[in-house]
N, C-alpha and C. Protein backbone atom coordinates (compact mmCIF):
# COMPACT_ATOMS: atom_id res chain seq x y z
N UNK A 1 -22.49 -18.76 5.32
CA UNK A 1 -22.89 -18.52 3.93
C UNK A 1 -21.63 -18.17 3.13
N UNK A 2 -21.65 -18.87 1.64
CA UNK A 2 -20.11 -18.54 0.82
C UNK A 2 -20.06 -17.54 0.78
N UNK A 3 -19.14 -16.73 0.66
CA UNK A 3 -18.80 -15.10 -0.25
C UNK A 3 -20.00 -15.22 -1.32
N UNK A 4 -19.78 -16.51 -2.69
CA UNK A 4 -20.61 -15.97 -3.83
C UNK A 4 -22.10 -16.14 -3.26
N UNK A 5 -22.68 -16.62 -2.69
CA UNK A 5 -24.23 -16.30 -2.20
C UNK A 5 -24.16 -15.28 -1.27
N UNK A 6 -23.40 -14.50 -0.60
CA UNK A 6 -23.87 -13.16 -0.18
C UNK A 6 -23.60 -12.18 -1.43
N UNK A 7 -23.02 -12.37 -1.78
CA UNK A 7 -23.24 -11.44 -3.55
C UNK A 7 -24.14 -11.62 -3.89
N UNK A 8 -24.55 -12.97 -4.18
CA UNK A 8 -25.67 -13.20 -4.95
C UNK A 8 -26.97 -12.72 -4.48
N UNK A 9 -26.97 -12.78 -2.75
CA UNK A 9 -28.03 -12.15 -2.37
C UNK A 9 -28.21 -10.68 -2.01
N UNK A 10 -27.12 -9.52 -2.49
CA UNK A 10 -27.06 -8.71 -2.98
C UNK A 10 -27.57 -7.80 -3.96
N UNK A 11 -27.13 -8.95 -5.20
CA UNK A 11 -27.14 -9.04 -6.35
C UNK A 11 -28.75 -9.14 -6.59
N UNK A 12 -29.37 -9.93 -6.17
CA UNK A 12 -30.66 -10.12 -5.77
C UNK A 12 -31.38 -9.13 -5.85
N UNK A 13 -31.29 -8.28 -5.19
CA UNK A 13 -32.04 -7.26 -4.64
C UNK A 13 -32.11 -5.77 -5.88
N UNK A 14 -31.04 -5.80 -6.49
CA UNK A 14 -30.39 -5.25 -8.01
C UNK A 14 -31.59 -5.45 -8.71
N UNK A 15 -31.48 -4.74 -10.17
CA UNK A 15 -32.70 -4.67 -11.09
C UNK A 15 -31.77 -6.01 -11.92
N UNK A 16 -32.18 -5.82 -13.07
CA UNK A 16 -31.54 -6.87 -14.15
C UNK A 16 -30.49 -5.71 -14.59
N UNK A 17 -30.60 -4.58 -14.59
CA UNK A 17 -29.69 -3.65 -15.40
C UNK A 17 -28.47 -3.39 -14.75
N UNK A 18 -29.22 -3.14 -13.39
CA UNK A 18 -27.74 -3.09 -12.42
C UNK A 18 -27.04 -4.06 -12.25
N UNK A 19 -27.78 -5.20 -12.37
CA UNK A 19 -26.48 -6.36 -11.66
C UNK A 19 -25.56 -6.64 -13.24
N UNK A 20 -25.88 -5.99 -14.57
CA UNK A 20 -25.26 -6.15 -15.25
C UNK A 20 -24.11 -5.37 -15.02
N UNK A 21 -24.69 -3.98 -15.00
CA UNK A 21 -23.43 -3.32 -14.66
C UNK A 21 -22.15 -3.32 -13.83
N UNK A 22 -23.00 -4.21 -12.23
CA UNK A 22 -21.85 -4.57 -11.35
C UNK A 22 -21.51 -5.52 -11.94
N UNK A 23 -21.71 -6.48 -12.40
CA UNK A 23 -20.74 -7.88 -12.73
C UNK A 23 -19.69 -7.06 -14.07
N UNK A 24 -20.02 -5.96 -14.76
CA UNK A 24 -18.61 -5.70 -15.56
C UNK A 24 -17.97 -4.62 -14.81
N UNK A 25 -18.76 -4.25 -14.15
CA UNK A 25 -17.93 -3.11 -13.13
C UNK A 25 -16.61 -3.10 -12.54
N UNK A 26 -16.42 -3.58 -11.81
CA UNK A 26 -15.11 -4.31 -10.63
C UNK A 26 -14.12 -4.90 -11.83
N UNK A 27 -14.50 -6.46 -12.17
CA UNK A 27 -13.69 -7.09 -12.33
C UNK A 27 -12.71 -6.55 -13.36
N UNK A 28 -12.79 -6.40 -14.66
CA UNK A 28 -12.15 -5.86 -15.59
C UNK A 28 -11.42 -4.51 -15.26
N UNK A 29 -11.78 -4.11 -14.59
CA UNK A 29 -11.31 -2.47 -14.05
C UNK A 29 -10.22 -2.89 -13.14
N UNK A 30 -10.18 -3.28 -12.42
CA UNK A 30 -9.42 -3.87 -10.95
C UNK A 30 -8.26 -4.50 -11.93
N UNK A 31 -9.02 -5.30 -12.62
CA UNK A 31 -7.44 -6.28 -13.17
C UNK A 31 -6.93 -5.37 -14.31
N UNK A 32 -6.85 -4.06 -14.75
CA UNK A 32 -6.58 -3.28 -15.79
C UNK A 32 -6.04 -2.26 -14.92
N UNK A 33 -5.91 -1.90 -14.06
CA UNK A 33 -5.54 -1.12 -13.11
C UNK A 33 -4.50 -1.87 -12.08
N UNK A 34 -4.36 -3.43 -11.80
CA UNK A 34 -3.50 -3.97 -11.69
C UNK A 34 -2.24 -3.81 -12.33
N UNK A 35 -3.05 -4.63 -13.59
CA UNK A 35 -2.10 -4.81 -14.48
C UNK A 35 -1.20 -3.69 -14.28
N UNK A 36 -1.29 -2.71 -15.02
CA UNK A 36 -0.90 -1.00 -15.05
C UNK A 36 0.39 -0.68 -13.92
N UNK A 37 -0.10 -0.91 -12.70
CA UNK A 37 0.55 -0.86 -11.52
C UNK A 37 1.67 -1.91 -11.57
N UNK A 38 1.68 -2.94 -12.04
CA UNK A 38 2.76 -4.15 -12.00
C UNK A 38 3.90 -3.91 -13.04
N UNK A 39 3.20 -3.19 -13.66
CA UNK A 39 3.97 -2.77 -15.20
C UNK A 39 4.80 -1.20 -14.83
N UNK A 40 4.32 -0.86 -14.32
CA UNK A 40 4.84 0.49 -13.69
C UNK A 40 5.94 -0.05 -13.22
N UNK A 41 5.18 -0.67 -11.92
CA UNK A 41 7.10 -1.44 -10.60
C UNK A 41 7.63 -2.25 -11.58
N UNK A 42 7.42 -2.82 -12.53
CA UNK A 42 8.49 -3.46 -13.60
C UNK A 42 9.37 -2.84 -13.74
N UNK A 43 9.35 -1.68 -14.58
CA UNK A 43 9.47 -0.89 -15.39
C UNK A 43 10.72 -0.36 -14.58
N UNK A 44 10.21 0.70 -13.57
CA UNK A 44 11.25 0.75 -12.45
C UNK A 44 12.19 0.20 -11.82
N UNK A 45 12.07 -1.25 -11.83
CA UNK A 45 13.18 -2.25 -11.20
C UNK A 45 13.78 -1.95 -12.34
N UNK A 46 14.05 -2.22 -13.45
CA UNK A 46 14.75 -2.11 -14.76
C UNK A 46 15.85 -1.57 -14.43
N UNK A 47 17.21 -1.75 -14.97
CA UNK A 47 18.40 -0.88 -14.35
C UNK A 47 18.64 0.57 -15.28
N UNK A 48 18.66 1.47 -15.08
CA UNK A 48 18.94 2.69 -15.82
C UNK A 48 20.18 3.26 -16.42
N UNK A 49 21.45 3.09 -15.26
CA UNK A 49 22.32 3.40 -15.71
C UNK A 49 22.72 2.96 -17.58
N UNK A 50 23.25 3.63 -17.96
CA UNK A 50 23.69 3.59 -19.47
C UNK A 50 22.74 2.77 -20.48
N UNK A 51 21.28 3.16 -19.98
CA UNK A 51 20.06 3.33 -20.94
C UNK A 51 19.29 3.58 -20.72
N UNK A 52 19.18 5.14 -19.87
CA UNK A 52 18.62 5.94 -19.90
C UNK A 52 17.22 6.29 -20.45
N UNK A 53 17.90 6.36 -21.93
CA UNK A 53 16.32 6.86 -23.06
C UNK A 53 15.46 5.54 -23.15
N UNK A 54 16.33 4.26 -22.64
CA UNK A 54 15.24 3.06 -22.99
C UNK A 54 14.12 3.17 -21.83
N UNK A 55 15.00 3.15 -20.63
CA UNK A 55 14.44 3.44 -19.19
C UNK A 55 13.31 4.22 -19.09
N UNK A 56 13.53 5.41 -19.22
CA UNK A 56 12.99 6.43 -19.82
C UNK A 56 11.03 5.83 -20.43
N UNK A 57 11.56 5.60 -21.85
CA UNK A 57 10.95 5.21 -22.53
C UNK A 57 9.52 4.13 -21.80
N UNK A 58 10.11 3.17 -21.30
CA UNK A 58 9.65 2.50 -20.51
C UNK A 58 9.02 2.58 -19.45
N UNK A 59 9.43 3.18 -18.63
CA UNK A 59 8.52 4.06 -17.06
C UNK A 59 7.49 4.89 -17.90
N UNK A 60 7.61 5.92 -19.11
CA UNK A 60 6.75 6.85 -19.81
C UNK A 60 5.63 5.98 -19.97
N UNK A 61 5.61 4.73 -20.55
CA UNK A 61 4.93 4.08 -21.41
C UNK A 61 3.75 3.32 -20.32
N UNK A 62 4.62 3.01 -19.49
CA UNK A 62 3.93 1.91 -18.17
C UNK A 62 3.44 3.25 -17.25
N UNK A 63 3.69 4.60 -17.12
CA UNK A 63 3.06 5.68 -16.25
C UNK A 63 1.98 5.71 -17.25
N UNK A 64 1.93 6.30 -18.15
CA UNK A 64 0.69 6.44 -19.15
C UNK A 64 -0.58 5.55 -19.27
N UNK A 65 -0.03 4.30 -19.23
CA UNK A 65 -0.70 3.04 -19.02
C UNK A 65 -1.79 2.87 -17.57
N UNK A 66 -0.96 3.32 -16.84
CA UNK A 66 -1.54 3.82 -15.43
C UNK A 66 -2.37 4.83 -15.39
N UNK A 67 -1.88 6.01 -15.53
CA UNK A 67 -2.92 6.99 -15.68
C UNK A 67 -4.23 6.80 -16.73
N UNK A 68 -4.22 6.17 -17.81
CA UNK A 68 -5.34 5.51 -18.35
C UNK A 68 -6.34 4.71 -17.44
N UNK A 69 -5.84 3.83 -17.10
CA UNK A 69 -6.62 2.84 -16.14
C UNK A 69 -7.16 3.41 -14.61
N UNK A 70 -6.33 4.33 -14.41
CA UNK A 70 -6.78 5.04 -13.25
C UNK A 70 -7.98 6.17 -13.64
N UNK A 71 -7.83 6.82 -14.82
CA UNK A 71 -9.39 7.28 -15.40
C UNK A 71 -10.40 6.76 -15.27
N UNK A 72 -9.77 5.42 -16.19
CA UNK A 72 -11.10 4.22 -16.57
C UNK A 72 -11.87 4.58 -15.13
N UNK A 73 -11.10 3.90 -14.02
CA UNK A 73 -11.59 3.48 -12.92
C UNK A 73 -12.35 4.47 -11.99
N UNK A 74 -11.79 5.75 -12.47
CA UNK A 74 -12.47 7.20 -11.81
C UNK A 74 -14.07 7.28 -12.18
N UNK A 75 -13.93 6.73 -13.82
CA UNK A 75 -15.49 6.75 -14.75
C UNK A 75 -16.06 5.77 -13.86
N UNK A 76 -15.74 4.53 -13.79
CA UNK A 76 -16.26 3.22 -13.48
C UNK A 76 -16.88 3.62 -11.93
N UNK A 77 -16.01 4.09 -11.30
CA UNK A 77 -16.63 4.42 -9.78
C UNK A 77 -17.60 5.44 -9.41
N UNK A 78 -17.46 6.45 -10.66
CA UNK A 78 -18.35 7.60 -10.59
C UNK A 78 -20.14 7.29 -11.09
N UNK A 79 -19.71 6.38 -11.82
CA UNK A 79 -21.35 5.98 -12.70
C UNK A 79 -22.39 6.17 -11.67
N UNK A 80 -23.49 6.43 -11.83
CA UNK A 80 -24.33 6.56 -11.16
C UNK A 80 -25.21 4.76 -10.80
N UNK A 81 -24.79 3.88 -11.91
CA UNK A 81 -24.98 2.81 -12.15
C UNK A 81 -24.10 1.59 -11.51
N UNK A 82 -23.40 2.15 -10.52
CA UNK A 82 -22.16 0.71 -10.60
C UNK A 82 -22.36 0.49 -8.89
N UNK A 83 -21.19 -0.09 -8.25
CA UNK A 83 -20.97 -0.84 -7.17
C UNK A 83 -21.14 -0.04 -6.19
N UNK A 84 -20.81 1.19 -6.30
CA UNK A 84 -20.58 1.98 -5.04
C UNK A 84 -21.55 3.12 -5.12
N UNK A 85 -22.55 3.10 -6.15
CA UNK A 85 -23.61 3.89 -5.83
C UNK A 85 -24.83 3.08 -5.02
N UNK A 86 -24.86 1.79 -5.37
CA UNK A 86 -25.50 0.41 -4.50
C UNK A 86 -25.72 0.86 -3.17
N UNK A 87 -23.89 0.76 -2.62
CA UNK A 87 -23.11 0.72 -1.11
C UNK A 87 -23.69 1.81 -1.03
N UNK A 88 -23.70 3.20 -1.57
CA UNK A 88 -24.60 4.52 -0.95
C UNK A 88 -26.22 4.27 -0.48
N UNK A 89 -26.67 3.54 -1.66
CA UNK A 89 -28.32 3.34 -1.57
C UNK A 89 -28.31 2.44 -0.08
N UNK A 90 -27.52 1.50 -0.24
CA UNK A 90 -27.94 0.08 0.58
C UNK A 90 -26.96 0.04 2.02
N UNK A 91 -25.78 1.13 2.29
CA UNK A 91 -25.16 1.74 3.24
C UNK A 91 -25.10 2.87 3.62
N UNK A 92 -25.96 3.76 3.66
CA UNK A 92 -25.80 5.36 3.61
C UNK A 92 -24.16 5.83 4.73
N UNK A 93 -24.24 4.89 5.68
CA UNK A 93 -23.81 5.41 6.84
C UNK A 93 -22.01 5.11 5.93
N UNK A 94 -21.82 4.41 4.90
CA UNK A 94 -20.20 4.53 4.67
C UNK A 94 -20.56 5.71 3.59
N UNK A 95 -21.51 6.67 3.66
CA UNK A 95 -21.22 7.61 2.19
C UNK A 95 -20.02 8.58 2.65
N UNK A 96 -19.74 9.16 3.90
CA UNK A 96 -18.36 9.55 3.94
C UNK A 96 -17.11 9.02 4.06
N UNK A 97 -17.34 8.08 4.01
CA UNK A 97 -15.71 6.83 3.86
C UNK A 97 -16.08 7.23 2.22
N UNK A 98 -16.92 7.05 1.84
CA UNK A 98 -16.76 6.84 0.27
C UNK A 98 -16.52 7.95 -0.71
N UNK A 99 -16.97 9.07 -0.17
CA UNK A 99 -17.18 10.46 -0.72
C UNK A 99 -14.75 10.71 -0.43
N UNK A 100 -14.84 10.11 1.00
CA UNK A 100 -13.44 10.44 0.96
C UNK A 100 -12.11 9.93 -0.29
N UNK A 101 -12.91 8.17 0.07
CA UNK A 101 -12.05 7.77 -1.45
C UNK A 101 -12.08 8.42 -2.27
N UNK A 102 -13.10 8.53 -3.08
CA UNK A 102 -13.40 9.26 -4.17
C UNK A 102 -12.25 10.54 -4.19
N UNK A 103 -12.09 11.17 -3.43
CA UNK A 103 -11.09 12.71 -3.04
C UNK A 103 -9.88 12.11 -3.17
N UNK A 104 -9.62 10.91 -2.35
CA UNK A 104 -8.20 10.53 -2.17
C UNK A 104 -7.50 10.01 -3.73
N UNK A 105 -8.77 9.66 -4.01
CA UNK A 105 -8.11 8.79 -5.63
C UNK A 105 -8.04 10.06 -6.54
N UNK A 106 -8.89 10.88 -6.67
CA UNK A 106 -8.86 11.95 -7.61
C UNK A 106 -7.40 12.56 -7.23
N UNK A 107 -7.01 13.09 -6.09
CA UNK A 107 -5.51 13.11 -5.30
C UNK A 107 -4.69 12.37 -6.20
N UNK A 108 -4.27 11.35 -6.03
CA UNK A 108 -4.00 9.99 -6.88
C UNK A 108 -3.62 9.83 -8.37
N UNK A 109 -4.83 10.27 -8.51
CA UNK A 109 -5.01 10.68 -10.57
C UNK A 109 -3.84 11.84 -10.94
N UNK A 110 -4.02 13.30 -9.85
CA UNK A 110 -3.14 14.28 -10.02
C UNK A 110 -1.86 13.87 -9.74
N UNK A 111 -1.36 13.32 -8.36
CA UNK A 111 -0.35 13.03 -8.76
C UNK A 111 0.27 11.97 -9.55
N UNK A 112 -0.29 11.26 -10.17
CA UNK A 112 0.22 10.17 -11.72
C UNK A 112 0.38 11.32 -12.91
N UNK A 113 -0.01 12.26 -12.83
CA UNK A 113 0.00 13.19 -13.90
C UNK A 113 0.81 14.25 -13.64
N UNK A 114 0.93 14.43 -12.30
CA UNK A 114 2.65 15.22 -11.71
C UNK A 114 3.65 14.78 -12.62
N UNK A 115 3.48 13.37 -12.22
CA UNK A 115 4.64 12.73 -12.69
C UNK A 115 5.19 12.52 -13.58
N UNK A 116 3.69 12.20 -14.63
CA UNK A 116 4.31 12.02 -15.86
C UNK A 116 5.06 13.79 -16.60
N UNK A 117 4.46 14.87 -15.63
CA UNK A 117 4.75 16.01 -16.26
C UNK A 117 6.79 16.01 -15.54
N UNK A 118 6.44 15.36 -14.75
CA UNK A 118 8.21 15.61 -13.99
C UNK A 118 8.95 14.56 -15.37
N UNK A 119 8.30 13.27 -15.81
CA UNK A 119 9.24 12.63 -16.19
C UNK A 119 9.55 13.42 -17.68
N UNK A 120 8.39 13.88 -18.05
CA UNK A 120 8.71 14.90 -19.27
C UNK A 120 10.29 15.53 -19.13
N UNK A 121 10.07 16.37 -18.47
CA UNK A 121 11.03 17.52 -18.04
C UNK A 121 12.36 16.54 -17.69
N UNK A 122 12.16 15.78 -17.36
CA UNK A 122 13.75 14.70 -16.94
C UNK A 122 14.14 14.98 -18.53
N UNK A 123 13.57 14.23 -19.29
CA UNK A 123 14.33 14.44 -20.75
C UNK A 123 15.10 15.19 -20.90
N UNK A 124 14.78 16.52 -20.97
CA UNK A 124 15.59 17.20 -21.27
C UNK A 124 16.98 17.89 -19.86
N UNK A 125 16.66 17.35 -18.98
CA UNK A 125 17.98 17.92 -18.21
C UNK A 125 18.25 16.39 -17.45
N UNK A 126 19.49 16.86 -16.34
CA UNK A 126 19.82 15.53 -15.83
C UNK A 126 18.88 14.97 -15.23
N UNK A 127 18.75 13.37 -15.74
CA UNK A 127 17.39 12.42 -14.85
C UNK A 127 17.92 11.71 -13.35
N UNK A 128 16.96 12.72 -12.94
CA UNK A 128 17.51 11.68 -10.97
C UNK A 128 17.10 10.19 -10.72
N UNK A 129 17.22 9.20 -11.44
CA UNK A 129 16.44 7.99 -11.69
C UNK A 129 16.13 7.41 -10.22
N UNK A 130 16.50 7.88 -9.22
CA UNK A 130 16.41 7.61 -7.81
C UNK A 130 15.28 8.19 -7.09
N UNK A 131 15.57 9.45 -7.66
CA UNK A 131 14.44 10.45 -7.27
C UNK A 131 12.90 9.93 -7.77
N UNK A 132 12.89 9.75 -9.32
CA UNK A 132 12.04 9.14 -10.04
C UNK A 132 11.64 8.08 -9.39
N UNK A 133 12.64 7.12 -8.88
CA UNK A 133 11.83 5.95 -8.56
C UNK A 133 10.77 5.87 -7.17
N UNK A 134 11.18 6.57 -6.45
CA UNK A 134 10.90 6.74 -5.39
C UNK A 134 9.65 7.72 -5.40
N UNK A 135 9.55 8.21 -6.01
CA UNK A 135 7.93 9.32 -6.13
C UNK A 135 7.35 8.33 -6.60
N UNK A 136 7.53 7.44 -7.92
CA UNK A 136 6.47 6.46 -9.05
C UNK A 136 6.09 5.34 -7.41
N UNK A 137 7.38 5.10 -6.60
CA UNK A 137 7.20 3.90 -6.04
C UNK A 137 6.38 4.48 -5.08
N UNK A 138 6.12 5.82 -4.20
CA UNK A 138 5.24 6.18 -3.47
C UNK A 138 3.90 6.42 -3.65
N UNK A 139 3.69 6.47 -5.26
CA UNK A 139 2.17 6.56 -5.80
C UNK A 139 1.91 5.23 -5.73
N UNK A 140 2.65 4.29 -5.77
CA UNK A 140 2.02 2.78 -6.68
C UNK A 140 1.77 2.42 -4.68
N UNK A 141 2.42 2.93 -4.01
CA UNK A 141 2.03 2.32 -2.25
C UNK A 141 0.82 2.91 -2.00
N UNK A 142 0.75 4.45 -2.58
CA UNK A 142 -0.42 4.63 -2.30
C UNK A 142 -1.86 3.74 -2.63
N UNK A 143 -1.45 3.95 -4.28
CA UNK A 143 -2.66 3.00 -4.59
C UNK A 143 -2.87 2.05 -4.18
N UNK A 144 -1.85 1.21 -3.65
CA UNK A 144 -2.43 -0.36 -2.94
C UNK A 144 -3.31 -0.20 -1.67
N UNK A 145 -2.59 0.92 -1.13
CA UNK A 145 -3.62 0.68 0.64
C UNK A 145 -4.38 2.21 0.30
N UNK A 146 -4.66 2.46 -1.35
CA UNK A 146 -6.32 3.00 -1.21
C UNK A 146 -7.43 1.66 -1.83
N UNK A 147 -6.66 0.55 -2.60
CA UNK A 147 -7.30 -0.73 -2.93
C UNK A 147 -7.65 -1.17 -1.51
N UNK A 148 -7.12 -1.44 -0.95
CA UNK A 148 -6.94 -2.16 0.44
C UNK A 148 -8.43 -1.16 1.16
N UNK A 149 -8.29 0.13 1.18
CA UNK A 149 -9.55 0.50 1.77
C UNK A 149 -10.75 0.64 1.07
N UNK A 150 -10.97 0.83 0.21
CA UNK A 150 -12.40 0.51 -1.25
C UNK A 150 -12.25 -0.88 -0.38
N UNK A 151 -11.50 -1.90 -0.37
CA UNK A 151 -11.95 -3.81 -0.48
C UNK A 151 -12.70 -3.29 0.84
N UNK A 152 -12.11 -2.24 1.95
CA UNK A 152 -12.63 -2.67 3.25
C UNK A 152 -13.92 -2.35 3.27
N UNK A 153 -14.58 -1.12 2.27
CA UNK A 153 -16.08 -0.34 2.20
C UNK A 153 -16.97 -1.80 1.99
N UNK A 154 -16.56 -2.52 0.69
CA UNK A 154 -16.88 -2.72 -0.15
C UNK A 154 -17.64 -4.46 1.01
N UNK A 155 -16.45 -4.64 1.62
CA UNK A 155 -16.70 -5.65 2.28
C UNK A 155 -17.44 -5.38 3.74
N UNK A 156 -17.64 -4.47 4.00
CA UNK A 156 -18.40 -3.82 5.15
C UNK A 156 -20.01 -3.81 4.61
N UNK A 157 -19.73 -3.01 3.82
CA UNK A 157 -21.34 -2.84 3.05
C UNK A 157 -22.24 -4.08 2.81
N UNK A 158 -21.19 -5.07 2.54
CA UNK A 158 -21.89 -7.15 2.39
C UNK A 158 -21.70 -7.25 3.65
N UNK A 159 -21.18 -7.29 4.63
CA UNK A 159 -20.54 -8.47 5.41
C UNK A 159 -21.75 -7.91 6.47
N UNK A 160 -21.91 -6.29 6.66
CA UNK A 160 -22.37 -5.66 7.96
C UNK A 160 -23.95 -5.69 7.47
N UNK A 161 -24.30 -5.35 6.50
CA UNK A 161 -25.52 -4.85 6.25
C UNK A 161 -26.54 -5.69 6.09
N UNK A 162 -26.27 -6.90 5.20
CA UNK A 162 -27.05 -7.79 4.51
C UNK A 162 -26.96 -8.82 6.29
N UNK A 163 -26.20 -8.02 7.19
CA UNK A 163 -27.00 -9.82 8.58
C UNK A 163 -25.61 -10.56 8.13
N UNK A 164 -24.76 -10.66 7.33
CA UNK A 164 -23.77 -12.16 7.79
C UNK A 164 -23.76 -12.46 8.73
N UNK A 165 -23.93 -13.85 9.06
CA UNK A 165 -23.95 -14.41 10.71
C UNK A 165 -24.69 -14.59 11.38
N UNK A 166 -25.94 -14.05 11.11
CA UNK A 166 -27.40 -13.83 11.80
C UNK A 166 -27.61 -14.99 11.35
């Protein structure tokens, strides 16, 4: 069976209200929270030496950007209405994989907001742009292999539950 007909037969099982909500749920969020993250490691590759305040400027702008989208996505996952309240109803047995994400990302949120409070404080005294990069670049690893484990819930909850293969 394709990927889109085990969604669909998912999806199926959804009211009309919910499957609205999952179809804007994920997609727009995921790629806005991408985005964010790509713009961040941009930002960072950028060379610093002798432009500093542009540098600066730039990591501020693309961290902020991040921490926005990482809200969004805190709201989006929390709804009582969306994808992963489904996976609770229709998987009970991943509600502590899920209850954990949820912890790990809120984790996540705080430290994007460490940061932006560290990059504050760079302004005004000497900026370790090394140091900097390397904390921004250890949040943005994080977030990939906490993406990487949400895809694995997310794909457990379809792949295991609904019979694939049966």
């Amino acid at each position: 069976m394709p990927a889109s007909e085990k969604t669909d037969s998912i999806r199926s099982l959804m009211s009309d209200e919910r499957r609205e909500v999952v179809a804007d749920d994920n997609p727009t969020q995921h790629i806005r929270l991408t985005f964010s993250m790509h713009r961040l490691e941009n930002s960072l590759g950028h060379a610093a030496p002798g432009r500093e305040s542009q540098w600066l400027a730039d990591v501020e702008s693309a961290l902020e950007l991040l921490i926005v989208a990482m809200e969004e996505s805190q709201e989006v996952v929390c709804r009582d209405d969306g994808l992963i309240e489904e996976i609770k109803y229709t998987a009970p047995r991943l509600l502590p994989r899920i209850d954990s994400l949820r912890d790990e990302f809120e984790g996540l949120v705080h430290q994007a907001k460490t940061l932006r409070e560290q990059l504050h404080m760079s302004k005004q005294s000497h900026v370790a742009f090394a140091d900097l990069r390397q904390r921004m670049d250890w949040l943005l690893s994080a977030l990939k292999h906490h993406q990487a484990k949400e895809k694995d819930v997310i794909y457990e909850a379809m792949h295991i539950d609904i019979g694939v293969g049966d």
